[in-house]
C-alpha atoms as a PDB file:
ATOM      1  CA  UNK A   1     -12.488  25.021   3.572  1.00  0.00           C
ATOM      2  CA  UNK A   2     -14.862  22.710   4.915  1.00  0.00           C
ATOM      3  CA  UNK A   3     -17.821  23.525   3.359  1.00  0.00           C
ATOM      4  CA  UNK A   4     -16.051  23.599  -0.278  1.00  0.00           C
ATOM      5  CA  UNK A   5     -14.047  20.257   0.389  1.00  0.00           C
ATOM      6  CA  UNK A   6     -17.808  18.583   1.548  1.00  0.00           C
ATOM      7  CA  UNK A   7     -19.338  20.065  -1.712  1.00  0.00           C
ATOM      8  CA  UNK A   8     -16.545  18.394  -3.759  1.00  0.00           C
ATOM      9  CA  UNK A   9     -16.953  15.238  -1.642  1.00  0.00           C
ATOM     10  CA  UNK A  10     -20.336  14.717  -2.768  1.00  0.00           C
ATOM     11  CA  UNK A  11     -19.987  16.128  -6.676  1.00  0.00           C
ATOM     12  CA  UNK A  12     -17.063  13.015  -6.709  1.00  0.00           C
ATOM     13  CA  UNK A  13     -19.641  10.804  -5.314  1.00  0.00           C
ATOM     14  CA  UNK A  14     -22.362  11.901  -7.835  1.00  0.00           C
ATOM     15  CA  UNK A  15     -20.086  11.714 -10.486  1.00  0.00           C
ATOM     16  CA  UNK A  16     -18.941   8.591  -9.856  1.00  0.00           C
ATOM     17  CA  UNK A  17     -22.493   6.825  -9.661  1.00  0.00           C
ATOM     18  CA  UNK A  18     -22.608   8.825 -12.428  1.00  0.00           C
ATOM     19  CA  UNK A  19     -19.890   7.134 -14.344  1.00  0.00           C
ATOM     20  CA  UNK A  20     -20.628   3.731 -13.232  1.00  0.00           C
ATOM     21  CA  UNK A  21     -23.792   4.085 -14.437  1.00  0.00           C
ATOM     22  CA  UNK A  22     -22.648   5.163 -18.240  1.00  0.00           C
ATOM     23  CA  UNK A  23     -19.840   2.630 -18.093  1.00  0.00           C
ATOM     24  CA  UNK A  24     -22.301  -0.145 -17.540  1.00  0.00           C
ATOM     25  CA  UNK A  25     -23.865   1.439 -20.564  1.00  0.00           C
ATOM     26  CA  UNK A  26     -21.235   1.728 -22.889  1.00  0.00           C
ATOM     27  CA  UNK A  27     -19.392  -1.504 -22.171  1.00  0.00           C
ATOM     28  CA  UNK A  28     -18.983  -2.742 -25.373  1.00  0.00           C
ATOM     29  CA  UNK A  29     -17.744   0.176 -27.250  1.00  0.00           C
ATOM     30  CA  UNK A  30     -14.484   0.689 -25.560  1.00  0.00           C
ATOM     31  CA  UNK A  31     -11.373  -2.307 -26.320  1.00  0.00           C
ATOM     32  CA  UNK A  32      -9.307  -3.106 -23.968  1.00  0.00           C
ATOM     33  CA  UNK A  33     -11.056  -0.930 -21.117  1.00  0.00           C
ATOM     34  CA  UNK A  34     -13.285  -2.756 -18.552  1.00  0.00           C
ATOM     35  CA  UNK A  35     -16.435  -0.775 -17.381  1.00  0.00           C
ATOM     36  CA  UNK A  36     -15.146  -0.321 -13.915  1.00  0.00           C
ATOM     37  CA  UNK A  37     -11.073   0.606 -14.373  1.00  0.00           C
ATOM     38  CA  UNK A  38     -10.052   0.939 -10.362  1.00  0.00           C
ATOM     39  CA  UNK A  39      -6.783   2.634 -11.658  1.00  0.00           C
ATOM     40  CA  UNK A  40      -8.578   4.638 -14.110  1.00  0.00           C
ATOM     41  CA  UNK A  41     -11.706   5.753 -11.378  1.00  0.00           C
ATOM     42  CA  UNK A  42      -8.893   6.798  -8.559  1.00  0.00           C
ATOM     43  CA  UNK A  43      -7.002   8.570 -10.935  1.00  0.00           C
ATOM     44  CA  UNK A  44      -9.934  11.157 -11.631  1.00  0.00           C
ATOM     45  CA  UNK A  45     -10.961  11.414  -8.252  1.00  0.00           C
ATOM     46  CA  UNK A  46      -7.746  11.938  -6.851  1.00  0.00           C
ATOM     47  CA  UNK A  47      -7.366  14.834  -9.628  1.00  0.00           C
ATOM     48  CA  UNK A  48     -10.831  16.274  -9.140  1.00  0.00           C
ATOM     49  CA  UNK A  49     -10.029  16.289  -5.233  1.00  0.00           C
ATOM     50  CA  UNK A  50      -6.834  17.853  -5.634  1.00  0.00           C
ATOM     51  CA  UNK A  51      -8.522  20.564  -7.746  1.00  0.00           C
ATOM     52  CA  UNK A  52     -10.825  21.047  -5.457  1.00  0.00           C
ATOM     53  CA  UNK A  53      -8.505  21.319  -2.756  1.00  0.00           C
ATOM     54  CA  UNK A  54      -6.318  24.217  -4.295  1.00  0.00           C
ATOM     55  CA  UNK A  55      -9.914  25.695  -5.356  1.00  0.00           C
ATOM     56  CA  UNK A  56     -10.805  25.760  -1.019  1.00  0.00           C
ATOM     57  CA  UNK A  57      -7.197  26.707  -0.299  1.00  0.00           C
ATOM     58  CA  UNK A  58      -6.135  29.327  -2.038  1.00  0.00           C
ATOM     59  CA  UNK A  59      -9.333  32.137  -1.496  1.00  0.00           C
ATOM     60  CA  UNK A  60      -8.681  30.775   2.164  1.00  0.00           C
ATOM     61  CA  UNK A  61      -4.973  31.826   2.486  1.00  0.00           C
ATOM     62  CA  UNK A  62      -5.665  35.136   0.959  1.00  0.00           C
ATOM     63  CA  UNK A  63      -8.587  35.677   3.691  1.00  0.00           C
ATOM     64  CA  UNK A  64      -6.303  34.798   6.489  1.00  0.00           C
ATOM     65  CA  UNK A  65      -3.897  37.885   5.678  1.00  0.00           C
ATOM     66  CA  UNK A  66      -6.882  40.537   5.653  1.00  0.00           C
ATOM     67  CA  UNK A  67      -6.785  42.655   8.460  1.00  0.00           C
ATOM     68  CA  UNK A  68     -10.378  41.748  10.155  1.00  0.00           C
ATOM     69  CA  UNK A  69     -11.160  45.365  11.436  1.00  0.00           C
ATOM     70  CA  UNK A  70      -9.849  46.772   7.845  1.00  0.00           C
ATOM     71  CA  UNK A  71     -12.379  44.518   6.304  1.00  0.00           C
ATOM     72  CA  UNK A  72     -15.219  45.707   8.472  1.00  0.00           C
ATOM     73  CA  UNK A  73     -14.382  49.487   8.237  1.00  0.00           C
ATOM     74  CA  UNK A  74     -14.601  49.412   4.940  1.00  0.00           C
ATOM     75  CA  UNK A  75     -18.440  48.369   4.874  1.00  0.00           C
END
């Protein structure tokens, strides 16, 4: 679960340098928006982390109830 939650850590970071970038860009097209909505910013990452979360979890859990010298027998 480590490895996947680091991976996600750093795809939220890109993204986010990512979206700072293209906010700074677009600025003046959106009304009533500022370029760099805190509420807006945490409410996506806390979303993307979740998903990634479930996405680490869940393949996890199952592995955890697999019988480890069933799984090596059967290669």
């Amino acid at each position: 679960m480590k490895e996947g939650l680091v991976l996600g850590v750093i795809g939220l970071l890109i993204g986010l340098a990512a979206s700072y970038g293209i906010g700074r860009l677009m600025r003046g097209m959106w009304y009533g928006i500022g370029s760099l909505d805190p509420i807006a910013f945490s409410a996506v990452a806390a979303v993307l982390m979740l998903a990634a979360l479930l996405a680490c979890y869940v393949p996890a859990r199952r592995a955890t109830h697999v019988d480890p010298m069933a799984a090596l027998r059967q290669d």
